[in-house]
C-alpha atoms as a PDB file:
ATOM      1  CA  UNK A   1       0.000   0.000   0.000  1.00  0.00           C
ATOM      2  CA  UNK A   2       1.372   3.326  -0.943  1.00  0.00           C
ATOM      3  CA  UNK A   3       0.792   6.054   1.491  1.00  0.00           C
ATOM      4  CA  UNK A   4      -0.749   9.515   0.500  1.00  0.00           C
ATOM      5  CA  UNK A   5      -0.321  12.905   1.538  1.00  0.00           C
ATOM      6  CA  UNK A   6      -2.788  15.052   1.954  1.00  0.00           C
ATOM      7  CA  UNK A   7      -2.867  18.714   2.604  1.00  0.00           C
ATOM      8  CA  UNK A   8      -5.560  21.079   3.697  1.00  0.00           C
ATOM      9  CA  UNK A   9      -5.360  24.605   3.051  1.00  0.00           C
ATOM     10  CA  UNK A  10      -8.695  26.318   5.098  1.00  0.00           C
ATOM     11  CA  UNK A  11     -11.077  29.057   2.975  1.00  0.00           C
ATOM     12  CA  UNK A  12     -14.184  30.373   3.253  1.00  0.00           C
ATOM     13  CA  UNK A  13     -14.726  30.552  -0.921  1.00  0.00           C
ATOM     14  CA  UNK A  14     -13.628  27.266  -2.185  1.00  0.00           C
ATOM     15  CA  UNK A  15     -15.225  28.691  -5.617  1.00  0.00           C
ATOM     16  CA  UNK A  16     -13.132  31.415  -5.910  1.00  0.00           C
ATOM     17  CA  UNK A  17      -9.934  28.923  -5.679  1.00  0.00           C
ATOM     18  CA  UNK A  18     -10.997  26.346  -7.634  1.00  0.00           C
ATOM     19  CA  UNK A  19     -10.093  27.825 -10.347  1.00  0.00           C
ATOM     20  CA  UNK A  20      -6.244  28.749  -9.281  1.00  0.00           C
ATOM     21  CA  UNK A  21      -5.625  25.122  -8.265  1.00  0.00           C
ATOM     22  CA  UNK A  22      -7.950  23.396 -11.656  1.00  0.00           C
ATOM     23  CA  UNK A  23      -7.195  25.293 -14.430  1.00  0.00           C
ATOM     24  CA  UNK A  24      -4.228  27.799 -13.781  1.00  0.00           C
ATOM     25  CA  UNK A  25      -2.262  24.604 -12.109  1.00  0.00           C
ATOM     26  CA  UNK A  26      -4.100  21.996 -13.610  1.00  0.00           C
ATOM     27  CA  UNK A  27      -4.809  19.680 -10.806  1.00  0.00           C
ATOM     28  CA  UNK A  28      -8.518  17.499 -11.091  1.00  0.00           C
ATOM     29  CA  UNK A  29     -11.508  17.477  -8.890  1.00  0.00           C
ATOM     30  CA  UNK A  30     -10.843  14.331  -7.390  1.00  0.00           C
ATOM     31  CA  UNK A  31     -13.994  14.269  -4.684  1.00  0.00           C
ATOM     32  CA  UNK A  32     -16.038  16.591  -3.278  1.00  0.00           C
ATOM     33  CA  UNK A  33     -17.808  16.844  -0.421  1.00  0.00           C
ATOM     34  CA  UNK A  34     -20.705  19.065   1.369  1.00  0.00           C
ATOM     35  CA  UNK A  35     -21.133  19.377   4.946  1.00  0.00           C
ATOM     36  CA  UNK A  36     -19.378  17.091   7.027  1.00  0.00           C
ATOM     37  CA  UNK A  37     -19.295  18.031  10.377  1.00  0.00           C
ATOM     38  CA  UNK A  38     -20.450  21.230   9.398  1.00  0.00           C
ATOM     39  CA  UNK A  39     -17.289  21.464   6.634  1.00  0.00           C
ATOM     40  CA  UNK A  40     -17.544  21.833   2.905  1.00  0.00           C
ATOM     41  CA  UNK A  41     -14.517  20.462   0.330  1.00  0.00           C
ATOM     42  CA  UNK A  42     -12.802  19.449  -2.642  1.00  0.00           C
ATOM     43  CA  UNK A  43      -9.983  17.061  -2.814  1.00  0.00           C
ATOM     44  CA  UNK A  44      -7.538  17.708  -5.664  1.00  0.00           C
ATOM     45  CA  UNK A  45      -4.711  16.137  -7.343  1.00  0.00           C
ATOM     46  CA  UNK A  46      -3.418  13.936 -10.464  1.00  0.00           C
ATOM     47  CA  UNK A  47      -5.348  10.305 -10.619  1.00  0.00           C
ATOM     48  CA  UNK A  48      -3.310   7.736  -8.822  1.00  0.00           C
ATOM     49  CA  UNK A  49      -0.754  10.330  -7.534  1.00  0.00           C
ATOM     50  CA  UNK A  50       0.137   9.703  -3.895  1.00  0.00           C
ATOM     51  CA  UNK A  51      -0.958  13.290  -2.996  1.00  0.00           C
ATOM     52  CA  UNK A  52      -3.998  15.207  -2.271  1.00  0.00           C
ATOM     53  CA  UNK A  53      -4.423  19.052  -1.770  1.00  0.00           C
END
């Protein structure tokens, strides 16, 4: 098993970075999700890559 690293970065606007981390770096939408524990997000990253921002 390959371990992955994952990275949170906090906002209140997740749509206005989207964009930054999608198309200006070119990262996909690998999973999103909508209020957990009172938390929204988006997981990003290359498919397969042992990372996750």
């Amino acid at each position: 098993m390959t371990p992955t690293l994952r990275v949170a970065r906090p906002t209140d606007d997740i749509a206005a970075l989207l964009p930054f981390y999608r198309d200006g770096l070119g990262f996909s939408v690998l999973a999103e999700f909508r209020d957990h524990d009172g938390f929204d997000g988006v997981m990003l990253g290359a498919p397969g890559a042992p990372y996750h921002l």
